[in-house]
C-alpha atoms as a PDB file:
ATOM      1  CA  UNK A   1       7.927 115.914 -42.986  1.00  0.00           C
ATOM      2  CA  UNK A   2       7.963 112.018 -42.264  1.00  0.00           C
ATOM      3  CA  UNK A   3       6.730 110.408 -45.952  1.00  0.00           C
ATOM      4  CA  UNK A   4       3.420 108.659 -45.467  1.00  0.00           C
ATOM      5  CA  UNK A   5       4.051 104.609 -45.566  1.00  0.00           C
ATOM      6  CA  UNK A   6       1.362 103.854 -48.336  1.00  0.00           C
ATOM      7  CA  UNK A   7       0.752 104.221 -52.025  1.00  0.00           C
ATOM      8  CA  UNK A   8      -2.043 106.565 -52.011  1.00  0.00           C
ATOM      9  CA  UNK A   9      -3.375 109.799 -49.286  1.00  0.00           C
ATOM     10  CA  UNK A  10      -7.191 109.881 -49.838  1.00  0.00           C
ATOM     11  CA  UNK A  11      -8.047 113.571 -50.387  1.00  0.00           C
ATOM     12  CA  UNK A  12     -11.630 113.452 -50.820  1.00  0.00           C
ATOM     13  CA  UNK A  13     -14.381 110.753 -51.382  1.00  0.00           C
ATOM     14  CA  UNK A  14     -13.203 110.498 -55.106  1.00  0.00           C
ATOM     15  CA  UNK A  15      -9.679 111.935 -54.974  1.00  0.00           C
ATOM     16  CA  UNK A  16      -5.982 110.633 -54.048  1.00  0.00           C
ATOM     17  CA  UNK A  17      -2.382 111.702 -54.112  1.00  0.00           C
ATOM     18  CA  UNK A  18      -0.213 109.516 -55.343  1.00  0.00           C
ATOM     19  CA  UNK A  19       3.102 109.661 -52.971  1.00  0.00           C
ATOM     20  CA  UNK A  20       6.780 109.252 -54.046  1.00  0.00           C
ATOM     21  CA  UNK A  21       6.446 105.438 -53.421  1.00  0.00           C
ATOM     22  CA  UNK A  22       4.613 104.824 -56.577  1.00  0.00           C
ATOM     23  CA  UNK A  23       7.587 106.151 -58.616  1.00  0.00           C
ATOM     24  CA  UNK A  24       7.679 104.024 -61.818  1.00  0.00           C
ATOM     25  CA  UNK A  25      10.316 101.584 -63.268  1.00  0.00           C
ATOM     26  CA  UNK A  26      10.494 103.094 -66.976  1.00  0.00           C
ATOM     27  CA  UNK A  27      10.499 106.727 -65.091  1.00  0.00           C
ATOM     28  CA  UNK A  28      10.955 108.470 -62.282  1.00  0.00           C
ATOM     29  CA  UNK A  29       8.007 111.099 -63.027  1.00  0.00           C
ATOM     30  CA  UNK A  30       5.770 108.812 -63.555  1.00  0.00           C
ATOM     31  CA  UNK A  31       3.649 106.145 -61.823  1.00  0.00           C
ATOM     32  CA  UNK A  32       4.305 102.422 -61.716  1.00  0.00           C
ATOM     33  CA  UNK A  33       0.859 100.996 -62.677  1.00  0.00           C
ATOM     34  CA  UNK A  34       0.850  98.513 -60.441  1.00  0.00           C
ATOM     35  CA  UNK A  35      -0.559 100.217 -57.247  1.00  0.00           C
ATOM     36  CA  UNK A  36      -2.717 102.525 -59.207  1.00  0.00           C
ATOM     37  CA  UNK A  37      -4.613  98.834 -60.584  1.00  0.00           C
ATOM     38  CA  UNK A  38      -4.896  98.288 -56.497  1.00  0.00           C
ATOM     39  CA  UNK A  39      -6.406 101.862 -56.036  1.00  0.00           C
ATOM     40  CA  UNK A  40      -8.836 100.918 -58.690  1.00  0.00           C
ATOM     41  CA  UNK A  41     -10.002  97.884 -57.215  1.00  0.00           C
ATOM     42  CA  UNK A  42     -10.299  99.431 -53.986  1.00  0.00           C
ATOM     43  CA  UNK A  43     -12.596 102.054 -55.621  1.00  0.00           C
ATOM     44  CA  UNK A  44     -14.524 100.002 -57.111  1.00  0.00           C
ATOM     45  CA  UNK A  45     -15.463  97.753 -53.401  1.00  0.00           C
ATOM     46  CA  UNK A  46     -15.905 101.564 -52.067  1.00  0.00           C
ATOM     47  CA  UNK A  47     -18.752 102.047 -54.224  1.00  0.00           C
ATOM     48  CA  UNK A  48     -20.789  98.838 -54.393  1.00  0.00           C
ATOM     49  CA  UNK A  49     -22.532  96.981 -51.387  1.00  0.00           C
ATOM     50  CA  UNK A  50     -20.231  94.779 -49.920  1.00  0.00           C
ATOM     51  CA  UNK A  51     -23.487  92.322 -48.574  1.00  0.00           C
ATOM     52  CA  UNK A  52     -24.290  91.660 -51.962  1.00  0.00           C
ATOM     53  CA  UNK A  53     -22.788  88.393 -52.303  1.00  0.00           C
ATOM     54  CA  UNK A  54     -20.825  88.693 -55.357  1.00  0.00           C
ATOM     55  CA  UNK A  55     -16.893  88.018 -56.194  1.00  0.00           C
ATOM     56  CA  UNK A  56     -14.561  88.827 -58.728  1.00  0.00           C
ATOM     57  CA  UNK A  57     -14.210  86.873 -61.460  1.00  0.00           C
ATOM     58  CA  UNK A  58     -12.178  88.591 -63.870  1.00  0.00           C
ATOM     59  CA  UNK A  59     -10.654  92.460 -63.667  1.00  0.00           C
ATOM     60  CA  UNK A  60      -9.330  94.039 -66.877  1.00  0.00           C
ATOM     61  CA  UNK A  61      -7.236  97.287 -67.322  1.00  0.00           C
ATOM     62  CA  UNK A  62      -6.761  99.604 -69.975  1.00  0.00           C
ATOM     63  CA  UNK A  63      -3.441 101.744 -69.551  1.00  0.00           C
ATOM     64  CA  UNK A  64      -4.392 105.179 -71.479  1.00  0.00           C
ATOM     65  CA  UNK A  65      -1.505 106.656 -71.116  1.00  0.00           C
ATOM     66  CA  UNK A  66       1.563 107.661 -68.716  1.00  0.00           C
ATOM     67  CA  UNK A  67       0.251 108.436 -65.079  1.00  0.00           C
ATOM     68  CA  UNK A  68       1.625 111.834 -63.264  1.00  0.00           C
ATOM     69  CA  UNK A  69       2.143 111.853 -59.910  1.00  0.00           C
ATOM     70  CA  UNK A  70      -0.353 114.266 -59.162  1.00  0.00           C
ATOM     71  CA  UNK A  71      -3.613 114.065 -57.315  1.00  0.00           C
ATOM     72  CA  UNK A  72      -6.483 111.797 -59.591  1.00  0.00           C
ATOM     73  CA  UNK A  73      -9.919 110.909 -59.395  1.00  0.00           C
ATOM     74  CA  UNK A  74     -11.379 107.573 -59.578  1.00  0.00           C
ATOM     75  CA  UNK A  75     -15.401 107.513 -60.698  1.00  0.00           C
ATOM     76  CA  UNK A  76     -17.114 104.140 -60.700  1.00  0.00           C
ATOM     77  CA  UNK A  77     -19.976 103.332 -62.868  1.00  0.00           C
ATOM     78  CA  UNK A  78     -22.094  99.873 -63.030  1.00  0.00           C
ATOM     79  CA  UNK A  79     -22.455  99.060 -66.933  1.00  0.00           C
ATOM     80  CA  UNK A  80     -24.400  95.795 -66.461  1.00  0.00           C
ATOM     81  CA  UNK A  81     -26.310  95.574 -63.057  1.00  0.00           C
ATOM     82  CA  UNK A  82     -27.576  91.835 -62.070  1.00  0.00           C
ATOM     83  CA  UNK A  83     -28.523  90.004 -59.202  1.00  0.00           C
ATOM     84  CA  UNK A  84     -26.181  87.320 -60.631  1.00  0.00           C
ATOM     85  CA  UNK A  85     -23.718  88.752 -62.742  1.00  0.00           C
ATOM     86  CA  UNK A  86     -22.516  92.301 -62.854  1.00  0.00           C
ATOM     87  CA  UNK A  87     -20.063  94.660 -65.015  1.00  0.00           C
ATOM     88  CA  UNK A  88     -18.916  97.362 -63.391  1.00  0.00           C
ATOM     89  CA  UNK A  89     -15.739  99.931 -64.193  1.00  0.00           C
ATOM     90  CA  UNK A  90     -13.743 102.654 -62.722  1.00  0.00           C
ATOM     91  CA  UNK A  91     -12.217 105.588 -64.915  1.00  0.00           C
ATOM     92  CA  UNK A  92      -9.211 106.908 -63.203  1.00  0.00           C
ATOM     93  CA  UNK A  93      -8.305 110.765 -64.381  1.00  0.00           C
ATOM     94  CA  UNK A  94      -5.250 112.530 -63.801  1.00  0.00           C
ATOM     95  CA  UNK A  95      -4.870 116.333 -65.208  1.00  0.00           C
ATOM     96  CA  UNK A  96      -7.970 116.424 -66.895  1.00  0.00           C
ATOM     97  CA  UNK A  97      -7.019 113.338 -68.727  1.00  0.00           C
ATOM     98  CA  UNK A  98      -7.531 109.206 -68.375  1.00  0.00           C
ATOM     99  CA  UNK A  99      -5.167 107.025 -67.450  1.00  0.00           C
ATOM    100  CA  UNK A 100      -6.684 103.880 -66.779  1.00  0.00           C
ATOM    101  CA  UNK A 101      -9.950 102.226 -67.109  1.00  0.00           C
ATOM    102  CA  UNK A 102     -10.214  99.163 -64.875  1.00  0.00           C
ATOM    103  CA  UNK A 103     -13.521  96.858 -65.707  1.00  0.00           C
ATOM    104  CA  UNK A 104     -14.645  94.189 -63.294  1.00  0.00           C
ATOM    105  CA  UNK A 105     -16.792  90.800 -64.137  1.00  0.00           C
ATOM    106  CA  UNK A 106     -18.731  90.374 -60.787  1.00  0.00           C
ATOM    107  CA  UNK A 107     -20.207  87.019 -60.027  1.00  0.00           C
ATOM    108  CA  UNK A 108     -22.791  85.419 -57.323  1.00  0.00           C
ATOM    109  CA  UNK A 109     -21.217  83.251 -54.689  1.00  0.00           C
ATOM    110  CA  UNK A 110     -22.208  79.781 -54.831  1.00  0.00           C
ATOM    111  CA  UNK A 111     -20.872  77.332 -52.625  1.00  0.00           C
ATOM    112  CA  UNK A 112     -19.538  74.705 -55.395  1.00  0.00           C
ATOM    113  CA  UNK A 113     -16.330  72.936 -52.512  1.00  0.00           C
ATOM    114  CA  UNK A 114     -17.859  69.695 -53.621  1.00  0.00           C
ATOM    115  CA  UNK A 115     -16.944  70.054 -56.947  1.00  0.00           C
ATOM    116  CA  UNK A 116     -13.607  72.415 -57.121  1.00  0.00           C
ATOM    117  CA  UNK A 117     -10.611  71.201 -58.429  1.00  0.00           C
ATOM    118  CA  UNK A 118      -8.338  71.612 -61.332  1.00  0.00           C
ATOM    119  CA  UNK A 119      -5.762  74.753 -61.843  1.00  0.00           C
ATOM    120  CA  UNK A 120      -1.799  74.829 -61.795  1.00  0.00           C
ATOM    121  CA  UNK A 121       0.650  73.227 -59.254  1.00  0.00           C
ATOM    122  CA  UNK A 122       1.337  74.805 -55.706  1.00  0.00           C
ATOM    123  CA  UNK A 123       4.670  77.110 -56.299  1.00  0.00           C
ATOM    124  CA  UNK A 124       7.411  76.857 -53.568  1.00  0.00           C
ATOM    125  CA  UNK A 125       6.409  78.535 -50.131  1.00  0.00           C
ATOM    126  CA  UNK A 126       7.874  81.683 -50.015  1.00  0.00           C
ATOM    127  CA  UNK A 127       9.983  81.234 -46.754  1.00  0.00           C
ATOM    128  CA  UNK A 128      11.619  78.568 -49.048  1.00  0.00           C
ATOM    129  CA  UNK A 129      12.581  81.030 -52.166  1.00  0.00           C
ATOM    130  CA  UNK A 130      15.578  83.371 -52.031  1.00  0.00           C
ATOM    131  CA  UNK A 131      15.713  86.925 -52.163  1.00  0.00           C
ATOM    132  CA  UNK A 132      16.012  88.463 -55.291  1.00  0.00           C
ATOM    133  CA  UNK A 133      17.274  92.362 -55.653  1.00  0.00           C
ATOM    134  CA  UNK A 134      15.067  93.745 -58.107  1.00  0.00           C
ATOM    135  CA  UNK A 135      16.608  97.126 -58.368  1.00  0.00           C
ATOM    136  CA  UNK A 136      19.451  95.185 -59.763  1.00  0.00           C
ATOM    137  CA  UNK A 137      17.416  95.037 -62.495  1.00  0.00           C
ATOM    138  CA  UNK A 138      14.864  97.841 -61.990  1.00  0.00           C
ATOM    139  CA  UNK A 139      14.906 101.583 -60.655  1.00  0.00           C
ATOM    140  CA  UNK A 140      11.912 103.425 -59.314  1.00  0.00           C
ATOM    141  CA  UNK A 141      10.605 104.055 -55.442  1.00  0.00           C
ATOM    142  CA  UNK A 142       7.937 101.169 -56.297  1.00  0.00           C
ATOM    143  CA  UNK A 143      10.109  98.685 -56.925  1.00  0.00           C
ATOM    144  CA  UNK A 144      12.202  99.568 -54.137  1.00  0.00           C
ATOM    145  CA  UNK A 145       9.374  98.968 -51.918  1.00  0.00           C
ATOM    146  CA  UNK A 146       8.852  96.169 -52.503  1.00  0.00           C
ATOM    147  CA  UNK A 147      10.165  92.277 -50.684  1.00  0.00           C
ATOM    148  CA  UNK A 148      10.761  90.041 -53.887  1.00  0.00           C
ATOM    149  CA  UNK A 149      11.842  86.499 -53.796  1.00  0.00           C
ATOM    150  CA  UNK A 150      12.776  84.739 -57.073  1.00  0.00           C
ATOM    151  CA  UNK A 151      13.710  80.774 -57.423  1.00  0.00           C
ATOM    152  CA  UNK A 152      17.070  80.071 -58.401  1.00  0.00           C
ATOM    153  CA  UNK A 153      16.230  78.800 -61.707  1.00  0.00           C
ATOM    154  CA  UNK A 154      14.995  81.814 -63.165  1.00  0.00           C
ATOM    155  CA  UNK A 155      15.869  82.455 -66.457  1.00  0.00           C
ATOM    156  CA  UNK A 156      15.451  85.537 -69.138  1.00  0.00           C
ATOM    157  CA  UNK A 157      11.703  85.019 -70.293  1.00  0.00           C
ATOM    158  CA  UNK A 158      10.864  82.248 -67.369  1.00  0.00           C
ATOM    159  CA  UNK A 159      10.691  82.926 -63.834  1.00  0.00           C
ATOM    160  CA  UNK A 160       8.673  81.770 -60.475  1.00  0.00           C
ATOM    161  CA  UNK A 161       8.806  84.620 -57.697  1.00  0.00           C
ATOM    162  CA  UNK A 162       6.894  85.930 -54.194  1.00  0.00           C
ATOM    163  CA  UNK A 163       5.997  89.416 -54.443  1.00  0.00           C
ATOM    164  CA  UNK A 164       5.075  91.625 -51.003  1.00  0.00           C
ATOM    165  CA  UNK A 165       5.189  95.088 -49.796  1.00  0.00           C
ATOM    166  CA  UNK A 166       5.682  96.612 -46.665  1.00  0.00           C
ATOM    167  CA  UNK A 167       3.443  99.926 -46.752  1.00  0.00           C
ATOM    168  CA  UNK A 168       0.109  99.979 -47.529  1.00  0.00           C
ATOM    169  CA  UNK A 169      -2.086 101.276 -50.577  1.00  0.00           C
ATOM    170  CA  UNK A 170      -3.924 103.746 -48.859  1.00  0.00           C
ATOM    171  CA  UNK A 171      -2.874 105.336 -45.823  1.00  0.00           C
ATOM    172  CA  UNK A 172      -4.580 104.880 -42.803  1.00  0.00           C
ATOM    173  CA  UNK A 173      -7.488 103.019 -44.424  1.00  0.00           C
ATOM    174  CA  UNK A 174      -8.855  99.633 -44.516  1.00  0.00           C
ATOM    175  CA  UNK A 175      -8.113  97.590 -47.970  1.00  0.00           C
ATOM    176  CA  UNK A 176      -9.160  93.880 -48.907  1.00  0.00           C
ATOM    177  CA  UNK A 177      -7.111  91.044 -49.390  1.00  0.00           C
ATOM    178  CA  UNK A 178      -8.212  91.792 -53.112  1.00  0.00           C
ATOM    179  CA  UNK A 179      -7.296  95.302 -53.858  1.00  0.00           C
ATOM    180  CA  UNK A 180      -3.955  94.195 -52.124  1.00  0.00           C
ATOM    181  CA  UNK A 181      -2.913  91.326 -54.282  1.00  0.00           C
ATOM    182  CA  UNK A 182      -3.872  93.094 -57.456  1.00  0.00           C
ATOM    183  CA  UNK A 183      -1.953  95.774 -56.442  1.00  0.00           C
ATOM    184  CA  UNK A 184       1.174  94.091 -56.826  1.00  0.00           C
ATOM    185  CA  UNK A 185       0.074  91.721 -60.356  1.00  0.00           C
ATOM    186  CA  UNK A 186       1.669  93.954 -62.641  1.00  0.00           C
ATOM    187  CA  UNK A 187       4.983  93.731 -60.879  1.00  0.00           C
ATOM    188  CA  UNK A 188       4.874  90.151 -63.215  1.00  0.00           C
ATOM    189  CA  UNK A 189       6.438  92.237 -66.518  1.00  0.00           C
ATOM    190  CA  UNK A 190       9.485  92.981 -64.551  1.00  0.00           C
ATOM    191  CA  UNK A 191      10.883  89.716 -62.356  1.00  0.00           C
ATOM    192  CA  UNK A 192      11.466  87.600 -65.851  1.00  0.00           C
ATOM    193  CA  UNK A 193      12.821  89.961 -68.421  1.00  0.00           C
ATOM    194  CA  UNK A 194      14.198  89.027 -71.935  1.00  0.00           C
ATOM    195  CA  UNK A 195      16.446  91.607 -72.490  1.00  0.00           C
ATOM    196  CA  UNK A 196      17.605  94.178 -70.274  1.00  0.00           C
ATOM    197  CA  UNK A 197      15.342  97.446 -69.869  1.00  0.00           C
ATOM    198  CA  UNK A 198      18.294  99.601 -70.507  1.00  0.00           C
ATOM    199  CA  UNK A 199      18.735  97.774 -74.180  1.00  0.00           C
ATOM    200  CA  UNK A 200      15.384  97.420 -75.084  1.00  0.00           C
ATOM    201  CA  UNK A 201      11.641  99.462 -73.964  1.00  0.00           C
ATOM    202  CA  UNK A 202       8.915  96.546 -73.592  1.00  0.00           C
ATOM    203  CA  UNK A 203       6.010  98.069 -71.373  1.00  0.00           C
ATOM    204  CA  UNK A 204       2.305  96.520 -71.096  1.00  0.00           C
ATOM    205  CA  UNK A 205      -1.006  98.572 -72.404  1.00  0.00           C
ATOM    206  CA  UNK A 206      -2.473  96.279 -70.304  1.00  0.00           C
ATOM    207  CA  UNK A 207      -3.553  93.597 -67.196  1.00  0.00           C
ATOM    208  CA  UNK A 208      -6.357  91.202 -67.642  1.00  0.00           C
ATOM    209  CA  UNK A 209      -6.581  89.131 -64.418  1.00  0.00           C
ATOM    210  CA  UNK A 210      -8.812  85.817 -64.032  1.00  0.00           C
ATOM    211  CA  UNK A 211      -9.317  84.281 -60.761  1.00  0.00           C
ATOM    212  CA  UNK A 212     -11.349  81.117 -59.839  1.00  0.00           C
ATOM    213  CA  UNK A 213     -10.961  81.594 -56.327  1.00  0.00           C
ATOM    214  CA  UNK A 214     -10.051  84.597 -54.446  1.00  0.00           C
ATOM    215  CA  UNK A 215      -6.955  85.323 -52.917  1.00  0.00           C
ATOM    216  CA  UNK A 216      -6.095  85.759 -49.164  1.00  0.00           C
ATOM    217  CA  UNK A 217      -3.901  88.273 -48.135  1.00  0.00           C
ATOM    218  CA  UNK A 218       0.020  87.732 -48.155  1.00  0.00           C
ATOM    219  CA  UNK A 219       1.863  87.780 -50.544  1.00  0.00           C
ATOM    220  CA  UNK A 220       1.893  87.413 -54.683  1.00  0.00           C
ATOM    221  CA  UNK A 221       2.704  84.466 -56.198  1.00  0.00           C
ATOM    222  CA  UNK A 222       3.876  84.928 -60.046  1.00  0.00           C
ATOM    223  CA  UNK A 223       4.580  81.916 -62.006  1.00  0.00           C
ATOM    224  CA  UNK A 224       6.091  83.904 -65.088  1.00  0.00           C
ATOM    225  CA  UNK A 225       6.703  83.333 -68.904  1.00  0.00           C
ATOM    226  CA  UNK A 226       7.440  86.356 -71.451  1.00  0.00           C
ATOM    227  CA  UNK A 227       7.388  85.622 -75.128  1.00  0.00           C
ATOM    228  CA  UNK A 228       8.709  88.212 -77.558  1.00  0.00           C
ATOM    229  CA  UNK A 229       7.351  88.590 -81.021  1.00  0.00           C
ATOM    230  CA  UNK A 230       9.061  89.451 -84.000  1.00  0.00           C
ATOM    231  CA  UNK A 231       6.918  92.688 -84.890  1.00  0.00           C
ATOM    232  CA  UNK A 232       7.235  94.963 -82.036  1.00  0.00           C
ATOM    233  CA  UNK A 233       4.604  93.344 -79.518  1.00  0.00           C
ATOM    234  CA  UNK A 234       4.860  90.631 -76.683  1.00  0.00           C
ATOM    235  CA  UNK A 235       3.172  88.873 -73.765  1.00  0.00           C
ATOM    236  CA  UNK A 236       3.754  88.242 -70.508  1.00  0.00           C
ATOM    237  CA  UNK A 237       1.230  85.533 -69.538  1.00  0.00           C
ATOM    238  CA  UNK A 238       1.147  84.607 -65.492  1.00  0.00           C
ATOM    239  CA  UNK A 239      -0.467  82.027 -63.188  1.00  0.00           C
ATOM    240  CA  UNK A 240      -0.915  83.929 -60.202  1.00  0.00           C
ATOM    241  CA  UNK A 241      -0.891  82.203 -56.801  1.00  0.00           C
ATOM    242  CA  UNK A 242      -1.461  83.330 -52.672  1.00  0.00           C
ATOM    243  CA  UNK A 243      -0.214  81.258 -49.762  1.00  0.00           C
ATOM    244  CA  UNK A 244      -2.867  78.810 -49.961  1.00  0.00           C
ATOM    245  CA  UNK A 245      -1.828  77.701 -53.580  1.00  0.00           C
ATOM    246  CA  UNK A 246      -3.301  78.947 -57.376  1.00  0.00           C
ATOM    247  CA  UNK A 247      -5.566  81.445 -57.706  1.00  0.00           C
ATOM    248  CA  UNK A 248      -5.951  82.352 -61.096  1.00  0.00           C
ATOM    249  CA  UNK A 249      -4.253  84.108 -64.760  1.00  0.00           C
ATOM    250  CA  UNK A 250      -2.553  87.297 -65.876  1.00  0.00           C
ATOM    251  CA  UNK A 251      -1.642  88.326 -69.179  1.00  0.00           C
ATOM    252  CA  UNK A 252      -0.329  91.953 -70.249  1.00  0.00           C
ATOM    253  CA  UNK A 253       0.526  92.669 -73.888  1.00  0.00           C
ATOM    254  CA  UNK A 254       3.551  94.472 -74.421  1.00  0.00           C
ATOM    255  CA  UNK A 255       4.531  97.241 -76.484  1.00  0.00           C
ATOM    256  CA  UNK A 256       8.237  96.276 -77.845  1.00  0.00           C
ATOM    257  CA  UNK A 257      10.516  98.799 -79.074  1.00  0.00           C
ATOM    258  CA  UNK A 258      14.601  99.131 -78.682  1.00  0.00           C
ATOM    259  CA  UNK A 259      15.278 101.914 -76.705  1.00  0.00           C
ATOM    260  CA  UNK A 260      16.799 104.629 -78.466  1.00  0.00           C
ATOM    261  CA  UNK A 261      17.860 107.254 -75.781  1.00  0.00           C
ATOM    262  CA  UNK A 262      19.122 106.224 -72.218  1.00  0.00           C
ATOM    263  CA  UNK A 263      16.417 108.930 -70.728  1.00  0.00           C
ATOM    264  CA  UNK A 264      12.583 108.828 -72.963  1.00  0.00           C
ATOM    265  CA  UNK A 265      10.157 110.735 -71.430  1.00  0.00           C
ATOM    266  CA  UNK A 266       7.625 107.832 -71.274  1.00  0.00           C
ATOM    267  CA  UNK A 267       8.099 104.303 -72.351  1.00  0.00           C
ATOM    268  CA  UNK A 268       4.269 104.273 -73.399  1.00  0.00           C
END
């Protein structure tokens, strides 16, 4: 049986299955997070009007635990309904249990061209940034999937790289340019790593994103620092960017541990 070429089968209005693509980094019976923050997202623009004439201003995500690869259900809620500003979350459960909770800051469009400027530099295009193996670095099904470019003067801790994918999040089904990009975000904890993953465990509990414009489809730009503390926790702080230049912030807190078997069942 040919392997579908996405992240996610829909099952049922609120139910997926995960597929081996979405094979995590830290292990291989487990989910990376990464496309399960896309699914999320993708959720969440399922359930709300899409006329309503709000955007995304800020998306944060609470990892609850380590993520199965078995079928889950996604259940959206509005917290804070507005005609301006809105809060609205999505639980994700897997066996009976959550394993994310993804909460989502939605603001009204306003055309404000006349006054935008500000944010980080343009990174290099990514035509002009060279292709960087990351299952040198990395194993999993996810992070084989994916097309990473990295700039030649990355360094442990400091890096600027291009993140795509060639299958989709959901098969068969229509996702934004939105629930795309952020499904590929949390890829930032791996492309500039301090030490490597076999020596030491240094997952995130979590993703906050910030955006102040949002981002086209194509891929992910990730302008990259990691900074490790000296009592067990760490940050990976990003400014994120599409083709057409900055888009906004990331930040994931790590949980910093050496690693003291080549094999743990979970890293979290």
């Amino acid at each position: 049986m040919t392997e579908p070429a996405a992240y996610f089968v829909r099952r049922s209005d609120r139910t997926f299955q995960p597929t081996p693509h979405t094979r995590g980094a830290w292990s291989q019976t487990e989910q990376h997070i990464s496309p399960l923050n896309g699914l999320a997202v993708h959720a969440l623009e399922q359930a709300l009007d899409p006329g309503d004439g709000k955007v995304v201003g800020r998306l944060s995500f609470d990892i609850l635990g380590p993520v199965s690869l078995d079928e889950l259900t996604v259940d959206v809620e509005v917290l804070r309904p507005g005609r301006t500003v809105e809060l609205v979350e999505a639980v994700v459960v897997s066996r009976g249990r959550r394993v994310l909770r993804c909460s989502a800051w939605r603001l009204a469009r306003v055309d404000t061209a006349e006054v935008a400027g500000g944010g980080a530099m343009p990174l290099p295009a990514p035509a002009d940034v060279p292709v960087w193996d990351m299952t040198s670095v990395w194993p999993g099904a996810y992070i084989a999937s994916l097309d990473t470019r990295r700039t030649a003067d990355s360094r442990p801790g400091r890096a600027t790289a291009w993140v795509s994918s060639r299958l989709a999040l959901v098969e068969d089904e229509p996702v934004s340019a939105l629930a795309t990009f952020v499904s590929l975000v949390d890829t930032a904890n791996g492309v500039a790593v301090r030490h490597p993953p076999e020596q030491w465990l240094f997952p995130n509990v979590d993703l906050t994103i910030h955006l102040h414009r949002q981002p086209v489809a194509g891929p992910v730009g990730l302008d990259t620092t990691v900074v490790f503390g000296p009592d067990g926790q760490g940050l990976t702080s990003s400014v994120l960017s599409d083709v057409d230049g900055p888009v906004g912030t990331a930040a994931q807190v790590l949980t910093l541990r050496p690693r003291v078997s080549p094999s743990p069942s979970s890293a979290r």
